[in-house]
PDB file of N, CA and C in Angstrom:
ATOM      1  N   UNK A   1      79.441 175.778-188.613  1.00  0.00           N
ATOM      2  CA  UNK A   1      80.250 174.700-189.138  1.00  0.00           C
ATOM      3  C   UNK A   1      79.551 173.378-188.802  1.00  0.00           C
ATOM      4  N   UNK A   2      79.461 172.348-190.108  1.00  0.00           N
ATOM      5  CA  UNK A   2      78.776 171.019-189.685  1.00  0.00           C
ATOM      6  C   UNK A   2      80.161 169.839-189.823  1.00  0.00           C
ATOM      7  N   UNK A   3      79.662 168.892-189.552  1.00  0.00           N
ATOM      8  CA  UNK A   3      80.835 168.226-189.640  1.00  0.00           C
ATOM      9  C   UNK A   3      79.736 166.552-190.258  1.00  0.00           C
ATOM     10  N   UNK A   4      80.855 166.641-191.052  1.00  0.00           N
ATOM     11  CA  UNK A   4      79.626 165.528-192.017  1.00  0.00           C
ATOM     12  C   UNK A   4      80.922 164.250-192.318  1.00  0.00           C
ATOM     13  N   UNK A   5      79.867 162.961-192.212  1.00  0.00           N
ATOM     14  CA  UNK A   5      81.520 161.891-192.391  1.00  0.00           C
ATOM     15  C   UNK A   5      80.931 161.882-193.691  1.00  0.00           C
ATOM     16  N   UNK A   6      82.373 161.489-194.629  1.00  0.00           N
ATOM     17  CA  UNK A   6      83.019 161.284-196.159  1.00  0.00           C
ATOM     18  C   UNK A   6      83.616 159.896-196.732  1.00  0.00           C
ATOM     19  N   UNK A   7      83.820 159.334-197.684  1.00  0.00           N
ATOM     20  CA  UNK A   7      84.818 158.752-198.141  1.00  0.00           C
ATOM     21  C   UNK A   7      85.655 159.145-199.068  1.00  0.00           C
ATOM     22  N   UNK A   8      87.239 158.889-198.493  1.00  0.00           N
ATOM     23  CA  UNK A   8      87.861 159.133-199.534  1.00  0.00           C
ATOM     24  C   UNK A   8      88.762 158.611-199.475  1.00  0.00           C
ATOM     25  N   UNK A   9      89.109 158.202-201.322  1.00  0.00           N
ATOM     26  CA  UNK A   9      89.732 157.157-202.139  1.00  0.00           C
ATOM     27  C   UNK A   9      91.242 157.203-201.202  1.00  0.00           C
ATOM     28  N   UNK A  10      92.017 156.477-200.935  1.00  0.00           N
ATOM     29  CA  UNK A  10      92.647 156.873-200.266  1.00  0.00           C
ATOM     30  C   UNK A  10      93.905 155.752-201.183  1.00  0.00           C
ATOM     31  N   UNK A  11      93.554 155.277-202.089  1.00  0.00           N
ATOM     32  CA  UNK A  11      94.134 153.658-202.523  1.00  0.00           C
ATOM     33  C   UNK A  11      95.216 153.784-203.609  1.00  0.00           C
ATOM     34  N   UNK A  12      96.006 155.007-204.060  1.00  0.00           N
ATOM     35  CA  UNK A  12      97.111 155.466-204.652  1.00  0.00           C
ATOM     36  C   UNK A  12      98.294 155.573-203.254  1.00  0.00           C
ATOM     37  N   UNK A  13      97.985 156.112-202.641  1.00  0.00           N
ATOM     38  CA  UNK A  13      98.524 156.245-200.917  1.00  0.00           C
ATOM     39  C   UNK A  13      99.298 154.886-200.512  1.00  0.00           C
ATOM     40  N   UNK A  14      97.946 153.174-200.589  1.00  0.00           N
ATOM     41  CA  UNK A  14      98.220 152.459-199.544  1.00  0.00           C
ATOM     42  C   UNK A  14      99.159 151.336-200.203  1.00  0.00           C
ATOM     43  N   UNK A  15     100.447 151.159-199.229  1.00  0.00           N
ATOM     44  CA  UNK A  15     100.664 150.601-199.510  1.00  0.00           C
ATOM     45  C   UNK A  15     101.236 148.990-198.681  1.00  0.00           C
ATOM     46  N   UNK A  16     101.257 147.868-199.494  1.00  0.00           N
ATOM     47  CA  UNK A  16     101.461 147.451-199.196  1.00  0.00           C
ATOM     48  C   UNK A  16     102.831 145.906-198.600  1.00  0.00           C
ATOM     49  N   UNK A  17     103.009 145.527-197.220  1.00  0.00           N
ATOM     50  CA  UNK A  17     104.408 145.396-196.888  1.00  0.00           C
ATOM     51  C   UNK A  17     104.166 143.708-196.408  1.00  0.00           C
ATOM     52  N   UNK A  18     105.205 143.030-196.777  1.00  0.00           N
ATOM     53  CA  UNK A  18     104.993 141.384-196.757  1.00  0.00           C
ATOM     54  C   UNK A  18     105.751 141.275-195.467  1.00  0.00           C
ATOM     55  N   UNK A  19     105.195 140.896-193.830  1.00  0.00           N
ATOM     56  CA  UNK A  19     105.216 140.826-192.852  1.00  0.00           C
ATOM     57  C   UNK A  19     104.998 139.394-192.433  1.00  0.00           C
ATOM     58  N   UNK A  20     105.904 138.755-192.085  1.00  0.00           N
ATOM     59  CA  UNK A  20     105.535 137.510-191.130  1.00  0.00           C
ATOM     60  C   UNK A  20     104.702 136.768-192.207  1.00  0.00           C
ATOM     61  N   UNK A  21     104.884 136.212-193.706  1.00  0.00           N
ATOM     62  CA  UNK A  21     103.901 135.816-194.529  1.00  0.00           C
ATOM     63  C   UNK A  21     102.504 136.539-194.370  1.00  0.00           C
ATOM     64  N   UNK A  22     102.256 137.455-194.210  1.00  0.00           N
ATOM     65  CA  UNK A  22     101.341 138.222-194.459  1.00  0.00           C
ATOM     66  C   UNK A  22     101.679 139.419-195.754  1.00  0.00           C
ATOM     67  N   UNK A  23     100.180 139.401-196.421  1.00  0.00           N
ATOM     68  CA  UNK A  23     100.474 141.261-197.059  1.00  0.00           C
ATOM     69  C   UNK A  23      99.696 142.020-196.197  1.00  0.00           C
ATOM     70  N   UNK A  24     100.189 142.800-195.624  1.00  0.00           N
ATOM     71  CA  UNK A  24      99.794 144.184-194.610  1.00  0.00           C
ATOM     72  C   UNK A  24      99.385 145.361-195.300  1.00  0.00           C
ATOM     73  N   UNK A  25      98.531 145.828-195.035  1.00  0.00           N
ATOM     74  CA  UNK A  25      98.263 147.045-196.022  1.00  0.00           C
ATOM     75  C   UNK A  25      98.828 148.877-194.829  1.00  0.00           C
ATOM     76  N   UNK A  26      99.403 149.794-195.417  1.00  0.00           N
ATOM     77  CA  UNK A  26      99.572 150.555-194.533  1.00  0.00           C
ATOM     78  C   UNK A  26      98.984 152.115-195.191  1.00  0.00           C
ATOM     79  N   UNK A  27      98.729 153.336-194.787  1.00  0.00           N
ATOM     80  CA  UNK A  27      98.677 154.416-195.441  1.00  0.00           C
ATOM     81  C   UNK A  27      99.634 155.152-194.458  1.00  0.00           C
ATOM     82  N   UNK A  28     100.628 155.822-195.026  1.00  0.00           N
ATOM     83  CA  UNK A  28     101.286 156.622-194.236  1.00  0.00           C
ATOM     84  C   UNK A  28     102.118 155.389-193.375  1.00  0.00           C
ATOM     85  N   UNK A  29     102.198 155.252-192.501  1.00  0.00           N
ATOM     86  CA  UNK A  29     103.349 154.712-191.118  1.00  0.00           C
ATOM     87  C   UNK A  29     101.785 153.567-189.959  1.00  0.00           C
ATOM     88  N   UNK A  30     100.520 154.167-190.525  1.00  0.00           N
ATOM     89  CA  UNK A  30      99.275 153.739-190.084  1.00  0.00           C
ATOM     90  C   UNK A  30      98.993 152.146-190.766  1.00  0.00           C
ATOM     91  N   UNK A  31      99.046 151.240-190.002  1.00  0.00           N
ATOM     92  CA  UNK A  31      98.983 149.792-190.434  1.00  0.00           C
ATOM     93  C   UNK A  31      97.091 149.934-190.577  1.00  0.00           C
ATOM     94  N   UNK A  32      96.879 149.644-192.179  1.00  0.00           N
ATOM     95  CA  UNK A  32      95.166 149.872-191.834  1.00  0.00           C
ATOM     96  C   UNK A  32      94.565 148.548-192.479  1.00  0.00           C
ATOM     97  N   UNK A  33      95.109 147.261-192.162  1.00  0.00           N
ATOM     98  CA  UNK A  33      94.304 145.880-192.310  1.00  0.00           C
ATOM     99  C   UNK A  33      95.132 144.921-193.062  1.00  0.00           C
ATOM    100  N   UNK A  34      95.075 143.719-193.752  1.00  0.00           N
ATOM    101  CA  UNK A  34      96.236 143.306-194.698  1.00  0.00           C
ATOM    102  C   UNK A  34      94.592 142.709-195.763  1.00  0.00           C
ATOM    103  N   UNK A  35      95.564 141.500-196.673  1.00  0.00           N
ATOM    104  CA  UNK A  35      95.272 141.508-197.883  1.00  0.00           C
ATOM    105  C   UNK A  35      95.506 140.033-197.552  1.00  0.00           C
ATOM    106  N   UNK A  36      94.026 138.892-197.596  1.00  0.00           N
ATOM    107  CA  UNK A  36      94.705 137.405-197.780  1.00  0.00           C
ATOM    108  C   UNK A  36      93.919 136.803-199.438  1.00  0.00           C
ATOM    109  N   UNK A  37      94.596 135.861-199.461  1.00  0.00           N
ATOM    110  CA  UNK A  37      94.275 135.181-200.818  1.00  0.00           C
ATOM    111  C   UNK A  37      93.887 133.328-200.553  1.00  0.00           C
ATOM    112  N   UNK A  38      93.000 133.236-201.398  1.00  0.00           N
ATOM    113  CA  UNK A  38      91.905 131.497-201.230  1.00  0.00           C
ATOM    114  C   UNK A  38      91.778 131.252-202.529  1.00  0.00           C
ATOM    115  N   UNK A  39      90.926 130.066-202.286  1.00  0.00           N
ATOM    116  CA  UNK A  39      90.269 129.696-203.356  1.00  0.00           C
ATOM    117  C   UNK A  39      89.569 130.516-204.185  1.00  0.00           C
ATOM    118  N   UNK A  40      88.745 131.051-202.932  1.00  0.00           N
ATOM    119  CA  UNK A  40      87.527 131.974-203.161  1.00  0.00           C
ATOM    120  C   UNK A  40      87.736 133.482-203.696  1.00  0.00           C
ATOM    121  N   UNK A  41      89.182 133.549-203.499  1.00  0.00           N
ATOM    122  CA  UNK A  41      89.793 135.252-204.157  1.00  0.00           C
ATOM    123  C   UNK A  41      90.550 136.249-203.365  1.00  0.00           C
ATOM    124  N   UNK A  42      90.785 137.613-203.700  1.00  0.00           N
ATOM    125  CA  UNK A  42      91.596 138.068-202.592  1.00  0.00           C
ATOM    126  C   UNK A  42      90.166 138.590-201.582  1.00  0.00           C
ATOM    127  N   UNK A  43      90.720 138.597-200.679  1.00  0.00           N
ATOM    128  CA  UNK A  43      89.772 139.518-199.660  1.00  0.00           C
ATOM    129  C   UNK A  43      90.733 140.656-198.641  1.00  0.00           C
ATOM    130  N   UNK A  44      90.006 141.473-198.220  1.00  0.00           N
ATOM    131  CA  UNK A  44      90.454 142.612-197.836  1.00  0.00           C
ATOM    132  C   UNK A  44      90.126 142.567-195.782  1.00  0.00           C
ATOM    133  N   UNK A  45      90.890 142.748-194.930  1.00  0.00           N
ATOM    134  CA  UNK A  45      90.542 142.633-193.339  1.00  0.00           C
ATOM    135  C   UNK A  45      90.880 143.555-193.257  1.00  0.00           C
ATOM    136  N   UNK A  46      89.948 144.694-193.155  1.00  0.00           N
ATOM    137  CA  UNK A  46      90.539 146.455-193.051  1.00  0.00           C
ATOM    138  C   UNK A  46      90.338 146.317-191.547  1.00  0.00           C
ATOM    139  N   UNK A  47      91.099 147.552-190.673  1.00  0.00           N
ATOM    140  CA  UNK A  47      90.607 148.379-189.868  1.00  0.00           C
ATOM    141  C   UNK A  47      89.761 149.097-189.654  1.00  0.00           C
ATOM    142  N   UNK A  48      88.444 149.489-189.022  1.00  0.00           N
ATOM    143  CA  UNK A  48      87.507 150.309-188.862  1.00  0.00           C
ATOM    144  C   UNK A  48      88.234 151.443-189.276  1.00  0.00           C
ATOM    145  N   UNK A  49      86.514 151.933-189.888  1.00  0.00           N
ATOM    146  CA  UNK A  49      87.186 153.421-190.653  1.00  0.00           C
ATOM    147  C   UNK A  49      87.921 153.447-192.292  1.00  0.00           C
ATOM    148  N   UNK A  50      87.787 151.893-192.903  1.00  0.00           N
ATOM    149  CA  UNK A  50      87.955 152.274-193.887  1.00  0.00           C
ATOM    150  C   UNK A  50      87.376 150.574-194.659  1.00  0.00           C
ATOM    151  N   UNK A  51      87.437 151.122-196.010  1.00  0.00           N
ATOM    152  CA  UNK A  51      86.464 150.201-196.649  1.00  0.00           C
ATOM    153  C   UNK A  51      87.381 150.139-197.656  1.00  0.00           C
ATOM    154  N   UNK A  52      87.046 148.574-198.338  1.00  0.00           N
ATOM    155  CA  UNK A  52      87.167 148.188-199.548  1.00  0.00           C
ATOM    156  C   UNK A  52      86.118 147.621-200.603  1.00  0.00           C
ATOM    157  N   UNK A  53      86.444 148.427-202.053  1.00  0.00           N
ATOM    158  CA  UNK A  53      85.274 148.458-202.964  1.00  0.00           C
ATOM    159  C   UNK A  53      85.971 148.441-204.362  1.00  0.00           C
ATOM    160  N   UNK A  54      85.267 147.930-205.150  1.00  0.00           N
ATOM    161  CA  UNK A  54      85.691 147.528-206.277  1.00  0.00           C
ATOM    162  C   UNK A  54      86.968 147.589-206.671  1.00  0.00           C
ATOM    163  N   UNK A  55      88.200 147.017-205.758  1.00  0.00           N
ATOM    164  CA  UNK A  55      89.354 146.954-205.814  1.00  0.00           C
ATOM    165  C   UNK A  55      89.874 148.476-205.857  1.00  0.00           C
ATOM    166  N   UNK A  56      89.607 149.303-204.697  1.00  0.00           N
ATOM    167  CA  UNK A  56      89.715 150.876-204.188  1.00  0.00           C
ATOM    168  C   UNK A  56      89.494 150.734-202.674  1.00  0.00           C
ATOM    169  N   UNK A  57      90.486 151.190-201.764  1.00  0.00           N
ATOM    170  CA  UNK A  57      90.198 151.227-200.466  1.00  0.00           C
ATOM    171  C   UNK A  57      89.913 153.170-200.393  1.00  0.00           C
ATOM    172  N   UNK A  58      88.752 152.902-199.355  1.00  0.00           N
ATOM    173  CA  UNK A  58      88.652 154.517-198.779  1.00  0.00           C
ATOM    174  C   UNK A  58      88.453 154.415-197.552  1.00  0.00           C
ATOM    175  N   UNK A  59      88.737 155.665-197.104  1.00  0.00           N
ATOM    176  CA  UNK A  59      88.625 156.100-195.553  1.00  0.00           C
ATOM    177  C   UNK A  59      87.424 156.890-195.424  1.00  0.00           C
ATOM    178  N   UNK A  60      86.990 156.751-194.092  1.00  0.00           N
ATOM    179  CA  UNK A  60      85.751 157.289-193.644  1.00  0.00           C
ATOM    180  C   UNK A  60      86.576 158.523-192.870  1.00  0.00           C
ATOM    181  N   UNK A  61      86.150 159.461-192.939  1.00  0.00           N
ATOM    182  CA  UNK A  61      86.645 161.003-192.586  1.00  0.00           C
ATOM    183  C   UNK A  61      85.971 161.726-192.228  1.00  0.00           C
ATOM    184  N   UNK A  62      85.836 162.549-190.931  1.00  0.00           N
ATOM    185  CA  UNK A  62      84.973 163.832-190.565  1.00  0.00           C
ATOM    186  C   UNK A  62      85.261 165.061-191.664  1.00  0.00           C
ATOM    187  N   UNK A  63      84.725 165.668-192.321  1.00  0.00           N
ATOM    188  CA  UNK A  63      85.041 167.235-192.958  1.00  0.00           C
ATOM    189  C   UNK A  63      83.986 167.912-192.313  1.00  0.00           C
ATOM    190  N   UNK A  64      84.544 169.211-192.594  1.00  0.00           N
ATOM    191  CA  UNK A  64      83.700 170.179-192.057  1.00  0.00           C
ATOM    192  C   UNK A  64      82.666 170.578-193.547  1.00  0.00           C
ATOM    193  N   UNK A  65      81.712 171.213-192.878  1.00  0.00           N
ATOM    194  CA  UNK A  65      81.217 171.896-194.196  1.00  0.00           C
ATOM    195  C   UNK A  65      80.310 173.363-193.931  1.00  0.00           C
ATOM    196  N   UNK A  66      80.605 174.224-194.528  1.00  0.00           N
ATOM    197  CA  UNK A  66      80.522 175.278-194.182  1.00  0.00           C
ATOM    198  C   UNK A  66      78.782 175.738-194.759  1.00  0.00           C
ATOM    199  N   UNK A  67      77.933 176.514-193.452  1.00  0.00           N
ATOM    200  CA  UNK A  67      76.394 176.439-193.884  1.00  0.00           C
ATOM    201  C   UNK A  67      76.325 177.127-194.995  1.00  0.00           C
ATOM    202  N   UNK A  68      75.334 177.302-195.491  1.00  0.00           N
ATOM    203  CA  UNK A  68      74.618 178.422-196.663  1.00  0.00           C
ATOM    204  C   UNK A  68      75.147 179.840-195.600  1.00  0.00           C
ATOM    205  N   UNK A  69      75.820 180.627-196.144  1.00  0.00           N
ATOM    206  CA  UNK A  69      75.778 181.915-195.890  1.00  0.00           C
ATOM    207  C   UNK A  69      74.644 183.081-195.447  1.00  0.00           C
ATOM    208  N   UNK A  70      73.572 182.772-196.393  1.00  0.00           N
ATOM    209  CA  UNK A  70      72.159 183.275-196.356  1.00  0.00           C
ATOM    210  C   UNK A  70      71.613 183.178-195.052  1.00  0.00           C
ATOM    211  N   UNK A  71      71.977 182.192-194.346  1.00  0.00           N
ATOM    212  CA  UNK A  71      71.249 181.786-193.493  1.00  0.00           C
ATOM    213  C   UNK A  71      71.902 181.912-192.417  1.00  0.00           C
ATOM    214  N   UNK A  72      73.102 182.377-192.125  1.00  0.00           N
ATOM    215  CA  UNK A  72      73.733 182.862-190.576  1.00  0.00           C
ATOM    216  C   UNK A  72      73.368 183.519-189.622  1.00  0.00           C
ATOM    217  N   UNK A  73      73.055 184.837-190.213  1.00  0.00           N
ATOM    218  CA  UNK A  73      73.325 186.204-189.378  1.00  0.00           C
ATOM    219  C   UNK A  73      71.531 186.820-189.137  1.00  0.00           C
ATOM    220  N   UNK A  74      70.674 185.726-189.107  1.00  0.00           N
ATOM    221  CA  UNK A  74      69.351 185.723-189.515  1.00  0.00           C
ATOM    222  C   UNK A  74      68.828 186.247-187.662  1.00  0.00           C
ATOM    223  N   UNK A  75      67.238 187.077-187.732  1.00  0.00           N
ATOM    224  CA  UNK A  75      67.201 187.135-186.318  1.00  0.00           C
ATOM    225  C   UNK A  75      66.835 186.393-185.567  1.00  0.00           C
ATOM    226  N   UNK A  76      66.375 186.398-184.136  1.00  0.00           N
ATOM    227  CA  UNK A  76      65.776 185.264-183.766  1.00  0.00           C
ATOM    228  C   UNK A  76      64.314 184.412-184.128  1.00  0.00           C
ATOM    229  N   UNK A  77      63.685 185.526-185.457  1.00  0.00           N
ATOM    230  CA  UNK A  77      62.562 184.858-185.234  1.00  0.00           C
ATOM    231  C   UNK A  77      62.773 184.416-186.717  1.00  0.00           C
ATOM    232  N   UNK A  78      63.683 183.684-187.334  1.00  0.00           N
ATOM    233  CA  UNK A  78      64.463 183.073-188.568  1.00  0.00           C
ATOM    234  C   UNK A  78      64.394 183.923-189.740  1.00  0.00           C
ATOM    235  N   UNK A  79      63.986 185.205-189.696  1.00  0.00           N
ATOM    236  CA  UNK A  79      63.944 185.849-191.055  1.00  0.00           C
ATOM    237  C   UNK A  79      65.564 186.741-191.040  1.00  0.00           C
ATOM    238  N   UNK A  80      65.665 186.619-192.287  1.00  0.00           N
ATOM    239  CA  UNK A  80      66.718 186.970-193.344  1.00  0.00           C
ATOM    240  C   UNK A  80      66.407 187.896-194.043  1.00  0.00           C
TER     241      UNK A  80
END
């Protein structure tokens, strides 16, 4: 088993809650950065671990990923 980091779209999920004149962004009950607005446009202050991109937030995620099969049960001197 490898464990490889991912992104994923996570931005149907997040939503967001108007706090203390703030917009807060949350996924789940997890507060993950808010949302301010300028001159210059909206911008995004995430929490580590997740990104914003072409108006799509994703999360950075460990998955597992399972090796080539072929190559498990091989002996010690790597032949298959």
């Amino acid at each position: 088993m490898v464990l490889k980091q991912t992104q994923v779209d996570i931005t149907e999920g997040v939503v967001g809650r108007i706090e203390n004149g703030e917009m807060n962004l949350f996924s789940g009950e997890d507060r993950i950065g808010k949302v301010t607005h300028s001159d210059s446009g909206i911008a995004y202050a995430l929490e580590d671990g997740y990104q914003a991109e072409n108006d799509r937030i994703y999360q950075t995620v460990d998955v597992t990923e399972t090796p080539d099969m072929k190559y498990t049960d091989c002996d010690q001197g790597g032949w298959c």
